[in-house]
C-alpha atoms as a PDB file:
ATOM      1  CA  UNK A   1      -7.198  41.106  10.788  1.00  0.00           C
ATOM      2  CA  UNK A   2      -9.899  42.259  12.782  1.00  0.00           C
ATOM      3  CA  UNK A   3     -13.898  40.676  12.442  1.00  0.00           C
ATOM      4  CA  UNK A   4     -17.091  41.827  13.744  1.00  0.00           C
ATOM      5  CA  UNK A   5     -19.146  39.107  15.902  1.00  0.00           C
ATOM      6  CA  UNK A   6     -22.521  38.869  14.344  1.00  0.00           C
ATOM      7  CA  UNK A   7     -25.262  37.155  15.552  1.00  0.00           C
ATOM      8  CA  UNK A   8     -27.543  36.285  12.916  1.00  0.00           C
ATOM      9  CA  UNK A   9     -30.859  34.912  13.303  1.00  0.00           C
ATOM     10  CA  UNK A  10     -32.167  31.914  10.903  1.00  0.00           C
ATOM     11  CA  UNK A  11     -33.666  33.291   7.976  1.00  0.00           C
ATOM     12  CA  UNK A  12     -34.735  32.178   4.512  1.00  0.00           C
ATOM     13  CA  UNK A  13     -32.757  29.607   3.015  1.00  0.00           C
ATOM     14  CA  UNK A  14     -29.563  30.115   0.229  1.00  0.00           C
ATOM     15  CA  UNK A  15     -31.881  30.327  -2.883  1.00  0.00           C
ATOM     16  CA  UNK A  16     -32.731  26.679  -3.685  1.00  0.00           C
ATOM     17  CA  UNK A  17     -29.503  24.953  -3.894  1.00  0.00           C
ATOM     18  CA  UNK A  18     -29.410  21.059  -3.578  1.00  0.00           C
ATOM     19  CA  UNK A  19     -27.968  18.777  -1.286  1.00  0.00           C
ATOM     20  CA  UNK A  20     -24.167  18.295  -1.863  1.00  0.00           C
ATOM     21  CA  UNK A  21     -24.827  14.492  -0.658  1.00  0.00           C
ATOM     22  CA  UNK A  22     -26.984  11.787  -1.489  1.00  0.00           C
ATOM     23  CA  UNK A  23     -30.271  10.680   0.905  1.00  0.00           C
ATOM     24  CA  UNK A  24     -28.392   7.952   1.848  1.00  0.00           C
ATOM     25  CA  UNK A  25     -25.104   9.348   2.487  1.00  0.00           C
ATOM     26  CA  UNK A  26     -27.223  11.656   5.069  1.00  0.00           C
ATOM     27  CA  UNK A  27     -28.590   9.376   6.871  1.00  0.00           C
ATOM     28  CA  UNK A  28     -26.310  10.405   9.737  1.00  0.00           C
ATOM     29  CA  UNK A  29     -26.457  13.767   9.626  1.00  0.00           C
ATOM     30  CA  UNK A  30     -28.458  15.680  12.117  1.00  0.00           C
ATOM     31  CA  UNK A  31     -31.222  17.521  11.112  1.00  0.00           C
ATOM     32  CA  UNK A  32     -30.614  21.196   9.609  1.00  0.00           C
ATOM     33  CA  UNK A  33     -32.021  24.007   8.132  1.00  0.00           C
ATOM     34  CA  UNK A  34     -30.370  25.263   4.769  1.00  0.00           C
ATOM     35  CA  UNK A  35     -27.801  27.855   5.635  1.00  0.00           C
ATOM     36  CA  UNK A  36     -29.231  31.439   5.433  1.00  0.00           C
ATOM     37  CA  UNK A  37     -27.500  33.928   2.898  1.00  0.00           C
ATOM     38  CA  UNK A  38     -26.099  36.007   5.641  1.00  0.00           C
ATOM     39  CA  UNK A  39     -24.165  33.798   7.086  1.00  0.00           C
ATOM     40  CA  UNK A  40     -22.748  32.308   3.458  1.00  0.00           C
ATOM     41  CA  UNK A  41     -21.294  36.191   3.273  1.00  0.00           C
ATOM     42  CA  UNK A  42     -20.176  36.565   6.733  1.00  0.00           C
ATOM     43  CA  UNK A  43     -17.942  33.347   6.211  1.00  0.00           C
ATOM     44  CA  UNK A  44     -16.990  34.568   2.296  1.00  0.00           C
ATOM     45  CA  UNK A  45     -15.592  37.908   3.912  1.00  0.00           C
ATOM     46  CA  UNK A  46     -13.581  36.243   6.782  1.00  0.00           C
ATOM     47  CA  UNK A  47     -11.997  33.779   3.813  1.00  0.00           C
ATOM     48  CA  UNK A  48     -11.796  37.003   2.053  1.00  0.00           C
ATOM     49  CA  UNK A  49      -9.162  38.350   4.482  1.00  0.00           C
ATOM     50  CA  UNK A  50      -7.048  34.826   4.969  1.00  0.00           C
ATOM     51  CA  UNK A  51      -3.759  34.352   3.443  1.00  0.00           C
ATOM     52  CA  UNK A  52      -2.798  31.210   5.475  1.00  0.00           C
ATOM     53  CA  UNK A  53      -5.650  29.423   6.919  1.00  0.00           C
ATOM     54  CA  UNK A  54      -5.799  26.515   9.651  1.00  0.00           C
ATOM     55  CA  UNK A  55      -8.515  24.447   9.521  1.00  0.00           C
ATOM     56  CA  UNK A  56      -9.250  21.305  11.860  1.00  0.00           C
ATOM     57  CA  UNK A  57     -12.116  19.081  10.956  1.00  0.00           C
ATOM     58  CA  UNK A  58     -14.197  16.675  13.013  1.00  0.00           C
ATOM     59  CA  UNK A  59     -16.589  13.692  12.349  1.00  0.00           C
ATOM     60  CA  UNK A  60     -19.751  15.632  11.463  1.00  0.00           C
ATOM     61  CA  UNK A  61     -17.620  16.212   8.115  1.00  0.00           C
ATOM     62  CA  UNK A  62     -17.736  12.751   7.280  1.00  0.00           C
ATOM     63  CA  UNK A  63     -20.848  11.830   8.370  1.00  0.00           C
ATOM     64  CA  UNK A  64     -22.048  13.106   4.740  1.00  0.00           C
ATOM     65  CA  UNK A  65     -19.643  10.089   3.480  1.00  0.00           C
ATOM     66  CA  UNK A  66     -22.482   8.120   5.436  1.00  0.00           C
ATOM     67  CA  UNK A  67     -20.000   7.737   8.773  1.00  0.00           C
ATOM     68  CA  UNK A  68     -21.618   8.296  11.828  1.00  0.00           C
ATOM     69  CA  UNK A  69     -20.275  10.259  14.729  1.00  0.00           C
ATOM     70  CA  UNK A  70     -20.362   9.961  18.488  1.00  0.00           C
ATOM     71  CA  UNK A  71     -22.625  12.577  19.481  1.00  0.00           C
ATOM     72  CA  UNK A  72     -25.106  14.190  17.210  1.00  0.00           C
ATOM     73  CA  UNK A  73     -28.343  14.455  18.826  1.00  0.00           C
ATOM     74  CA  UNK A  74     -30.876  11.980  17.905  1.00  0.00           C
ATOM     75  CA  UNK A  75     -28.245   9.807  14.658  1.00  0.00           C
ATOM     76  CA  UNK A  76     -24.813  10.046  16.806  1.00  0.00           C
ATOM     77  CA  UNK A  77     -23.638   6.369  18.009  1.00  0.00           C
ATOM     78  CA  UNK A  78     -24.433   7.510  21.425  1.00  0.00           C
ATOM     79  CA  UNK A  79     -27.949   8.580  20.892  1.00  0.00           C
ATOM     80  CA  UNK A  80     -28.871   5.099  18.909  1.00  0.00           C
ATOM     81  CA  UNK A  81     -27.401   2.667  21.087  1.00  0.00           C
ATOM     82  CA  UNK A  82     -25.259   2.205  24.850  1.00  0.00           C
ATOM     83  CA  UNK A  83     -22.031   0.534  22.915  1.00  0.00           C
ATOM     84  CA  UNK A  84     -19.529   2.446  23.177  1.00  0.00           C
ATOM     85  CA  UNK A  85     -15.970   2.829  21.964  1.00  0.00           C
ATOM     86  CA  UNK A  86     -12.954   0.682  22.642  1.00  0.00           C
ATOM     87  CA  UNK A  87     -10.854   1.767  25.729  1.00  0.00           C
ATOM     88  CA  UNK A  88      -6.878   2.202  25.533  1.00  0.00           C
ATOM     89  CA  UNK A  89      -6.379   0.234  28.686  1.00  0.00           C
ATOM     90  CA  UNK A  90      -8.554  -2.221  27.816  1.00  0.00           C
ATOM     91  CA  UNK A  91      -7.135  -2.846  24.925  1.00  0.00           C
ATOM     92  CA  UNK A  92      -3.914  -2.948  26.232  1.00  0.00           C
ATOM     93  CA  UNK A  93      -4.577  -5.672  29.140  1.00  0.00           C
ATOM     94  CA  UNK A  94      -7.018  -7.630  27.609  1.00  0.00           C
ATOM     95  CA  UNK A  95      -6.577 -10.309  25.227  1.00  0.00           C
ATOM     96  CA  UNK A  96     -10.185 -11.102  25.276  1.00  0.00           C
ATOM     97  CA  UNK A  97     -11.049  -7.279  24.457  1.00  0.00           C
ATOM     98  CA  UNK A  98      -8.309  -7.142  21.526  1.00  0.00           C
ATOM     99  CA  UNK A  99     -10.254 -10.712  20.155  1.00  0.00           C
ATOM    100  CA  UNK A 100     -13.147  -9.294  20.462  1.00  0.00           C
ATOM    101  CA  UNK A 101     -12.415  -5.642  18.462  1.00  0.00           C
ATOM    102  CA  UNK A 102     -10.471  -7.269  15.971  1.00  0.00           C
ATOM    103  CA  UNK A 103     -13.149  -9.326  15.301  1.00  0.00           C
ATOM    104  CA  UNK A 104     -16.015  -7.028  15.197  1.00  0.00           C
ATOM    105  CA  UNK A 105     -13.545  -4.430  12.981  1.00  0.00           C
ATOM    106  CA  UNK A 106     -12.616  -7.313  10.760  1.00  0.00           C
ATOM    107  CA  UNK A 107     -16.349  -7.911   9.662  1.00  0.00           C
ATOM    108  CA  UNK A 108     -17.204  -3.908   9.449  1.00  0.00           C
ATOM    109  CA  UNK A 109     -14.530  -3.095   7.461  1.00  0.00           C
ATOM    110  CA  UNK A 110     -14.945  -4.057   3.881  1.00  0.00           C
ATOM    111  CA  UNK A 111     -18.188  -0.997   4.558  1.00  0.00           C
ATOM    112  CA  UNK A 112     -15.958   0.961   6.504  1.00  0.00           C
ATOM    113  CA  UNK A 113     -13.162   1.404   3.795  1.00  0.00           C
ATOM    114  CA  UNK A 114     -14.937   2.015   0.827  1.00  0.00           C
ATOM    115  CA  UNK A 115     -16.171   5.238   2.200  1.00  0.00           C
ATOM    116  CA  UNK A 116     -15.518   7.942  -0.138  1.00  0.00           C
ATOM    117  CA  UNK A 117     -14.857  11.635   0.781  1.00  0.00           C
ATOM    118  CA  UNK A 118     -17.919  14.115  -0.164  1.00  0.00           C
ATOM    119  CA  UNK A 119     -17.878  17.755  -1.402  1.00  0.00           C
ATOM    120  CA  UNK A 120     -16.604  18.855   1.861  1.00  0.00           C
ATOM    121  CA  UNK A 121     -13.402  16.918   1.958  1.00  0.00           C
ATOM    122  CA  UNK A 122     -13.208  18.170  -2.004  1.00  0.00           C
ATOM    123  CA  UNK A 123     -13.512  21.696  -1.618  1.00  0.00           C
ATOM    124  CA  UNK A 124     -10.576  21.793   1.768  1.00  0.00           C
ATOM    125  CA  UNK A 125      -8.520  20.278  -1.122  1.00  0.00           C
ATOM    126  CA  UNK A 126      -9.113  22.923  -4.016  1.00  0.00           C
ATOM    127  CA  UNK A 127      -7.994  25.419  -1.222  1.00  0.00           C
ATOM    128  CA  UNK A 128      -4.545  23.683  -0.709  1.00  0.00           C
ATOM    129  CA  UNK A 129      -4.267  23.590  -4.382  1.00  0.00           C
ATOM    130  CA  UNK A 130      -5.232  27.437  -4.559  1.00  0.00           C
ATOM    131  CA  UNK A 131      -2.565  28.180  -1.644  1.00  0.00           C
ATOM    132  CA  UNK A 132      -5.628  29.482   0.664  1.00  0.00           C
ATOM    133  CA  UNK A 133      -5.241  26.769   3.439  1.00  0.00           C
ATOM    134  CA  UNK A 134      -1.811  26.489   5.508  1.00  0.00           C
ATOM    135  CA  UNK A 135      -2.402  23.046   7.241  1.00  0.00           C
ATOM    136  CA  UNK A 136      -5.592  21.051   8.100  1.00  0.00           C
ATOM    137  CA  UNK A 137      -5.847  19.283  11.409  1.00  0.00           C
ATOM    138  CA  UNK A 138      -8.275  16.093  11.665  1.00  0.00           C
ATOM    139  CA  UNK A 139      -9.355  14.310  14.223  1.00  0.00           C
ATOM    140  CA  UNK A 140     -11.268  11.990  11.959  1.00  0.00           C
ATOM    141  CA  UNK A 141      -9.208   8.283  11.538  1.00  0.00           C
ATOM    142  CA  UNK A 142     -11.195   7.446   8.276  1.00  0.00           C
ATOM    143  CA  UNK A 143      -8.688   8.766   6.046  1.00  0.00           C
ATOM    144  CA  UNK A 144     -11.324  10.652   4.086  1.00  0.00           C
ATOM    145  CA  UNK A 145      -8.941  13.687   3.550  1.00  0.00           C
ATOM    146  CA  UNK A 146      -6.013  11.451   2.118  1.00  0.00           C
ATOM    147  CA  UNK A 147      -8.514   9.905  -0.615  1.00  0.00           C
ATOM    148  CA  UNK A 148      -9.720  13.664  -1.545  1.00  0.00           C
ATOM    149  CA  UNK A 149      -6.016  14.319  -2.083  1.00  0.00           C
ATOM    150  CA  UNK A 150      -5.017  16.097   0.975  1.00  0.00           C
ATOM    151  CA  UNK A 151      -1.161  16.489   1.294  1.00  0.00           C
ATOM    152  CA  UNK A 152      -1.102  19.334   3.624  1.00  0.00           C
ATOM    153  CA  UNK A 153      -2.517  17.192   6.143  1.00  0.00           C
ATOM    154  CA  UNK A 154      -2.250  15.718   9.877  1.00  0.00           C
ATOM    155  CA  UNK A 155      -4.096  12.922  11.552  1.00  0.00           C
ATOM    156  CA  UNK A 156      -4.501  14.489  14.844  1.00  0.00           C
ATOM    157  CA  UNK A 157      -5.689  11.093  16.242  1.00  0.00           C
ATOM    158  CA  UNK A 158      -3.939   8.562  13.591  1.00  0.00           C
ATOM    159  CA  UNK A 159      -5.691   6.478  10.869  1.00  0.00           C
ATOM    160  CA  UNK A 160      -7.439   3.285  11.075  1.00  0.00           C
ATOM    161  CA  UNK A 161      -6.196   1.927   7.758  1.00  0.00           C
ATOM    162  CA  UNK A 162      -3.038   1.712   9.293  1.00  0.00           C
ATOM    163  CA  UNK A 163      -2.014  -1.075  11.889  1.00  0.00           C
ATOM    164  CA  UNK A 164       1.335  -0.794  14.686  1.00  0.00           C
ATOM    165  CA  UNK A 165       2.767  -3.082  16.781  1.00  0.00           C
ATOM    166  CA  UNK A 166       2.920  -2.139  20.332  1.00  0.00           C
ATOM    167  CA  UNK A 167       6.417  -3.746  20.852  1.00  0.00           C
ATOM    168  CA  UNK A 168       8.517  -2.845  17.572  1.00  0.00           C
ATOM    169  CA  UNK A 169       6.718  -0.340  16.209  1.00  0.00           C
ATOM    170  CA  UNK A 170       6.253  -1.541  12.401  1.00  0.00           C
ATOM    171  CA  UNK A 171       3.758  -0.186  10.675  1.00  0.00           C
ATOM    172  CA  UNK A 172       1.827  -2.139   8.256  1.00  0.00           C
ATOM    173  CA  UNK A 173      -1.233  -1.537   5.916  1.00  0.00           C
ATOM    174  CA  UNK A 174      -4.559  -2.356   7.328  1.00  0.00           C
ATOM    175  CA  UNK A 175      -6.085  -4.210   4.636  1.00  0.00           C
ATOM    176  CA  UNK A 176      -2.974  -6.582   4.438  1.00  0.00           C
ATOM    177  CA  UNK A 177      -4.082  -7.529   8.065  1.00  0.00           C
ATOM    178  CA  UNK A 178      -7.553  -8.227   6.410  1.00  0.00           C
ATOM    179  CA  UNK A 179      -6.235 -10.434   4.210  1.00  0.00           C
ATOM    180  CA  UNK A 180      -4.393 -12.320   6.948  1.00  0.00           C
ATOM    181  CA  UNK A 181      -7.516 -12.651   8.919  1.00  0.00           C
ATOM    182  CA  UNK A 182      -8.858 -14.513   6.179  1.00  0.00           C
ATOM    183  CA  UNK A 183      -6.563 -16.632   6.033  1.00  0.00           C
ATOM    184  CA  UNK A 184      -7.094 -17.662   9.919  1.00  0.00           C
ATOM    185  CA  UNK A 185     -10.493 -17.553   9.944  1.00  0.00           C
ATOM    186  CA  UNK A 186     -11.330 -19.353   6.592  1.00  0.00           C
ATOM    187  CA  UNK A 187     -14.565 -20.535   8.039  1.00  0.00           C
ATOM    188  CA  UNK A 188     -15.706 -18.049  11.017  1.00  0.00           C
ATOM    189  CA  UNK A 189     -19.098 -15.637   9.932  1.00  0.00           C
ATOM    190  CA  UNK A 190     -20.855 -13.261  12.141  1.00  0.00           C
ATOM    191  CA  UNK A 191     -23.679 -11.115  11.944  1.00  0.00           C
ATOM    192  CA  UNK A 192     -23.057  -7.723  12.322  1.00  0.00           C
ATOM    193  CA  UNK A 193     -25.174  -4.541  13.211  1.00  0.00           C
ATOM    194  CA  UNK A 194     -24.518  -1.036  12.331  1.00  0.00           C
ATOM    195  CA  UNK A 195     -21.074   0.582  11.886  1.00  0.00           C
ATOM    196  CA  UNK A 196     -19.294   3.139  14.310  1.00  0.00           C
ATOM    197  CA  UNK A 197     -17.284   5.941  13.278  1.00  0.00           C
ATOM    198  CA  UNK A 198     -13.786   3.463  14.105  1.00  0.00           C
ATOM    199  CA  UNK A 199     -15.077   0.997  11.985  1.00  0.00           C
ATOM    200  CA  UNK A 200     -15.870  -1.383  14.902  1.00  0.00           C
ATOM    201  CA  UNK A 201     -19.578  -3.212  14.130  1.00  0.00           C
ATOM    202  CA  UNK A 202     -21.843  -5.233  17.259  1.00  0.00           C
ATOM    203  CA  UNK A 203     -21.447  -8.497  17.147  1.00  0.00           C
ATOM    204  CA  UNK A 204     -22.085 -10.184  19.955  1.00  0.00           C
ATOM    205  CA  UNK A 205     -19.946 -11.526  22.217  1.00  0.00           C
ATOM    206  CA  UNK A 206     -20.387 -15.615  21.535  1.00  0.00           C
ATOM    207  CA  UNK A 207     -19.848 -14.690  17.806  1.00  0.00           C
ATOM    208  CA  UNK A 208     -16.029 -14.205  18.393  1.00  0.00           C
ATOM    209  CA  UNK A 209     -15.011 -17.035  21.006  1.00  0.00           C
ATOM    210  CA  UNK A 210     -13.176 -18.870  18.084  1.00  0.00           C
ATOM    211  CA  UNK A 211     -11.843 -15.817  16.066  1.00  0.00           C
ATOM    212  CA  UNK A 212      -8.143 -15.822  15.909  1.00  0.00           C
ATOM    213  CA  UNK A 213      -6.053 -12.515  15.575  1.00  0.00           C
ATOM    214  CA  UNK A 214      -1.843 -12.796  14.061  1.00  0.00           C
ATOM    215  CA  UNK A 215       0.567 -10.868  15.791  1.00  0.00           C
ATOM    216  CA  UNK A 216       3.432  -9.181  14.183  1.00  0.00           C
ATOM    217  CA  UNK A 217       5.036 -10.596  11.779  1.00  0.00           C
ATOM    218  CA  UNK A 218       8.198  -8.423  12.574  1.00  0.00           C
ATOM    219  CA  UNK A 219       8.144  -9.640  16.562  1.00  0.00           C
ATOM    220  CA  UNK A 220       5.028 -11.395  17.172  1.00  0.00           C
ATOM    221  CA  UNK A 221       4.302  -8.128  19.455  1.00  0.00           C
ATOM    222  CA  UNK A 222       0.291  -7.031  19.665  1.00  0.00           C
ATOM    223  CA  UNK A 223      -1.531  -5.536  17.113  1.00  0.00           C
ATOM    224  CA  UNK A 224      -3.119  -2.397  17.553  1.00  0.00           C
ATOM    225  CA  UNK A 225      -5.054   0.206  14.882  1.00  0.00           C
ATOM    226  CA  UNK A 226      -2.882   3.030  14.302  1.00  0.00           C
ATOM    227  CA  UNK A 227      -5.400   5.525  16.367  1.00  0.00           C
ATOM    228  CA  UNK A 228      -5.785   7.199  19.668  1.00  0.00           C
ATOM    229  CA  UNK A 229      -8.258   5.264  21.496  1.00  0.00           C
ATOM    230  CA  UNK A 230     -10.382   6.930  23.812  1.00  0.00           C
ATOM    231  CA  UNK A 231      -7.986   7.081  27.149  1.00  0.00           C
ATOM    232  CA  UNK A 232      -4.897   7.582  25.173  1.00  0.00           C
ATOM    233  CA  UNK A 233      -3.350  10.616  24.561  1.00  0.00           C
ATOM    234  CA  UNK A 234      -1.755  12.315  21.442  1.00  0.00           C
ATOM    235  CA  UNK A 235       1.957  12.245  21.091  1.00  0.00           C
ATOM    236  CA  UNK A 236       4.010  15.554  22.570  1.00  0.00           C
ATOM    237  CA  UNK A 237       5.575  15.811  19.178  1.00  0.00           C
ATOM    238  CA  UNK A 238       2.390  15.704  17.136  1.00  0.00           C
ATOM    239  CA  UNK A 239       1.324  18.340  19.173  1.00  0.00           C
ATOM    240  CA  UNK A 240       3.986  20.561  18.979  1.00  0.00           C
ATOM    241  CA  UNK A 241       4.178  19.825  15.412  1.00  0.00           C
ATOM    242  CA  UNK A 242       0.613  21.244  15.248  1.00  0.00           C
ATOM    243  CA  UNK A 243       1.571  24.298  17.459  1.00  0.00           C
ATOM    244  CA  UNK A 244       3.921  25.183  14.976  1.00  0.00           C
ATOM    245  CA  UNK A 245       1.463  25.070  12.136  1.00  0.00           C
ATOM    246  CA  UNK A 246      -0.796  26.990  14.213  1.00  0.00           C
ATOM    247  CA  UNK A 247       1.628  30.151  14.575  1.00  0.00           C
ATOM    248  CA  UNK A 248       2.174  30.458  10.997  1.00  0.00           C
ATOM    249  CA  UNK A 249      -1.363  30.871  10.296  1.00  0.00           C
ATOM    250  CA  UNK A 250      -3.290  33.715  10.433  1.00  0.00           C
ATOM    251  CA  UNK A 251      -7.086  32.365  10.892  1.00  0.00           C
ATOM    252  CA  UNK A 252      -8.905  28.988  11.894  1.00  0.00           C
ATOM    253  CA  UNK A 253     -11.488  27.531  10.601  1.00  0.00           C
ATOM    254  CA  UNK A 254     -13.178  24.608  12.606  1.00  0.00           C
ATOM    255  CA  UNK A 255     -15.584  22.461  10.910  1.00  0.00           C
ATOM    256  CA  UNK A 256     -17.865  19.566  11.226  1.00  0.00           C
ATOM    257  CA  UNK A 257     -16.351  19.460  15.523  1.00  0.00           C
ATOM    258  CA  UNK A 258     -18.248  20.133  18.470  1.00  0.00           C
ATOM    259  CA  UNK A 259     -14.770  20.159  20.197  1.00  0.00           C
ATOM    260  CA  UNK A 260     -15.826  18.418  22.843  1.00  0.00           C
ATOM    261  CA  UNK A 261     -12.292  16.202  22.942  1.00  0.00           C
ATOM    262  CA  UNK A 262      -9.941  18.457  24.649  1.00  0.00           C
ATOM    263  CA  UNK A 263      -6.697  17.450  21.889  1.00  0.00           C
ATOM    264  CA  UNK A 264      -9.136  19.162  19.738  1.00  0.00           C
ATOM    265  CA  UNK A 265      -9.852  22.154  21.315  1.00  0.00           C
ATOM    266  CA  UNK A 266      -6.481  22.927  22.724  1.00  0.00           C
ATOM    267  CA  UNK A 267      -5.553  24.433  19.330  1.00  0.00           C
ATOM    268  CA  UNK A 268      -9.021  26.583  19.658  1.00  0.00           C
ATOM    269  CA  UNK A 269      -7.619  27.927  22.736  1.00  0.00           C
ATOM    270  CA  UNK A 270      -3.927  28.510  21.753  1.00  0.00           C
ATOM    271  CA  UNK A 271      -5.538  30.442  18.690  1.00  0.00           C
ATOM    272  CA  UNK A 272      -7.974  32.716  20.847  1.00  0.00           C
ATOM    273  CA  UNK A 273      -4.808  32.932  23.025  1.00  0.00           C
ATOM    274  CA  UNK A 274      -2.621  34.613  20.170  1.00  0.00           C
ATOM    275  CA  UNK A 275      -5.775  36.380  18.877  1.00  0.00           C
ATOM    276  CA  UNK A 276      -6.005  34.411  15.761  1.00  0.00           C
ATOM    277  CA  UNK A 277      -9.575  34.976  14.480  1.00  0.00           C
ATOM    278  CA  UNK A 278     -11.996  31.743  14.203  1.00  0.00           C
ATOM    279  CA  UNK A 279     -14.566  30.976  12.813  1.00  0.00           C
ATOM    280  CA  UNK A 280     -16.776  27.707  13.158  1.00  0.00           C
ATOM    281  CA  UNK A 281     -19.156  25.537  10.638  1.00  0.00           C
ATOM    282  CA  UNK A 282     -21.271  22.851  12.329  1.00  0.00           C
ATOM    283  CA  UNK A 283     -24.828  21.817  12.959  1.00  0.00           C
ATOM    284  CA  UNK A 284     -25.549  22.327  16.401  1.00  0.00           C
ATOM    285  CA  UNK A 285     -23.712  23.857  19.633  1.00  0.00           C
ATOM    286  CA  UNK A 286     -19.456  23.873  20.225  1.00  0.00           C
ATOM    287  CA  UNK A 287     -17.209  23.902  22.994  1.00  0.00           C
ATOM    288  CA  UNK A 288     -16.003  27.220  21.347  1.00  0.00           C
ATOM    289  CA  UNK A 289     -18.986  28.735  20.538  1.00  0.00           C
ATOM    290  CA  UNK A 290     -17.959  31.907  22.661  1.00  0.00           C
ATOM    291  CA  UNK A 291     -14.875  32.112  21.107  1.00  0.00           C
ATOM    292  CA  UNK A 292     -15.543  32.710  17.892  1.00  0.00           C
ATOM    293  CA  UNK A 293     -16.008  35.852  15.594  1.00  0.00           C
ATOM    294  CA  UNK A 294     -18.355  33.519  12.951  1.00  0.00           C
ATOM    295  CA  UNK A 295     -20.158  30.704  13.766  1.00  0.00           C
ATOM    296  CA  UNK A 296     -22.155  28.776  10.584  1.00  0.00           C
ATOM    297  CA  UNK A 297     -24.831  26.299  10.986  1.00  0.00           C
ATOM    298  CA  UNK A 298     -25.030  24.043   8.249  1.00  0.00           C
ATOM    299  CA  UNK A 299     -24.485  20.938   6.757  1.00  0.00           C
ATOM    300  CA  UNK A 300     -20.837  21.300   5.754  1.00  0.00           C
ATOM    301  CA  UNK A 301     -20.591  20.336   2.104  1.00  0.00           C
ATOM    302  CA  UNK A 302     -23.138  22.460   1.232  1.00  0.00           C
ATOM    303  CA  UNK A 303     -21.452  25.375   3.299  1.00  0.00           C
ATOM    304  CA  UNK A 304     -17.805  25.093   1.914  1.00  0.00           C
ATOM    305  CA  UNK A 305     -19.060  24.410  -2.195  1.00  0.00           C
ATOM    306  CA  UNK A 306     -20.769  27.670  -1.613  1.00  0.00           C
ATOM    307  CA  UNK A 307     -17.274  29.747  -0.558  1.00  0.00           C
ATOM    308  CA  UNK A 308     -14.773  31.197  -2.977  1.00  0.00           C
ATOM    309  CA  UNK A 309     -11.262  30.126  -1.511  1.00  0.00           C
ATOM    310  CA  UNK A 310      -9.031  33.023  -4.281  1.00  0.00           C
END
């Protein structure tokens, strides 16, 4: 397949189509302009010409669930506040730290699992059904895509409803470990503030002196979310795996990512690498902005409900 690169300035917006999410839901979504016409074509042609699309999605799809991300200018985790996310080796050597996320996780996630997947995460699973998409990529934990029915699926950086032990390797269900929190901490409350995109709420420290955390019931080995934390690295066969997905494709589609995480982007490059055309949806600037034949600004449930996947 061959594209044209069009550059295509913002112009009047797609007739006067509503929001595919509620006010609330967009609460962290960065500020856009509806999606002009042109581009809505440009993006219907290149789907047009796809037989087995690769898609890869990032947290500015979910932050229409009412999930924030990490970086969006101005509602991103980083831009509100100077927390930031939970450290592999820290984790790892510190039984302090691991008190002190299991704690904070333990009181954000009642909110943090009753998330439900918006139009986006809907219309990525209409084009599995329809045969259009190949394999889609996340590097979202929030298991939105599982929820909207997504079988066709990999969780590039795991899944926070799940839970492994670091010495055996069980795997376990995440809300059984809520329950069994309960059950240690019949009495302990906390206050919490606002929710990150893990899950993980700010509580402060004194809060979670006297919170206790099981270990595995398999080996009493350490408990540890089934995600890469930031400092970790994805698995050589997960990789692979996705290499392999990516050369029986014939297009990517990248949405809701700035790609600034290189496991991300490393499939970006392979694809540019085997000349497999892109094409991007996001609000704001990408790592692979130069790469691409179509870039789309736009909020992304509002972008995909407007293409025909046949």
């Amino acid at each position: 397949m061959r594209f044209l690169v069009r550059t295509l300035p913002l112009g009047a917006p797609f007739g006067n189509r509503a929001s595919t999410a509620s006010t609330g839901a967009l609460s962290f979504v960065p500020p856009c302009r509806s999606t002009d016409a042109q581009y809505v074509e440009q993006l219907q042609d290149f789907m047009s010409q796809v037989k087995h699309l690769f898609v890869m999605t990032g947290a500015g799809l979910s932050t229409e669930s009412g999930i924030p991300d990490y970086r969006s200018e101005k509602v991103g985790l980083y831009a509100r506040t100077d927390r930031r996310p939970m450290e592999h080796m820290e984790f790892i050597r510190s039984a302090k730290s691991r008190q002190r996320y299991w704690a904070r996780n333990f009181v954000g996630w009642p909110q943090f699992s009753s998330h439900q997947p918006n139009a986006a995460h809907r219309a990525l699973q209409q084009w599995e059904e329809r045969s259009k998409l190949h394999w889609l990529v996340t590097q979202n934990v929030d298991a939105l895509h599982s929820k909207a029915g997504q079988k066709r699926l990999t969780e590039l950086h795991g899944c926070t409803h799940r839970v492994i032990c670091l010495s055996c390797g069980d795997i376990s269900a995440r809300e059984d470990l809520q329950r069994h929190f309960e059950a240690l901490n019949p009495d302990w409350t906390a206050h919490a503030g606002a929710v990150a995109p893990d899950g993980d709420v700010f509580v402060e420290d004194e809060q979670v002196l006297h919170f206790k955390v099981p270990s595995c019931e398999c080996c009493g080995g350490i408990l540890k979310p089934d995600v890469t934390f930031f400092g970790d690295t994805v698995s050589k066969a997960k990789v692979q795996f996705v290499h392999e997905r990516l050369a029986e494709s014939d297009a990517v589609l990248v949405v809701g990512s700035s790609l600034q995480v290189y496991s991300g982007y490393r499939f970006v490059l392979a694809a540019n690498d085997r000349k497999i055309p892109i094409a991007l949806i996001n609000i704001g600037p990408t790592r692979a902005d130069h790469l691409a034949q179509i870039k789309v600004s736009g909020r992304c449930g509002e972008v995909l409900s407007l293409i025909q996947a046949s």
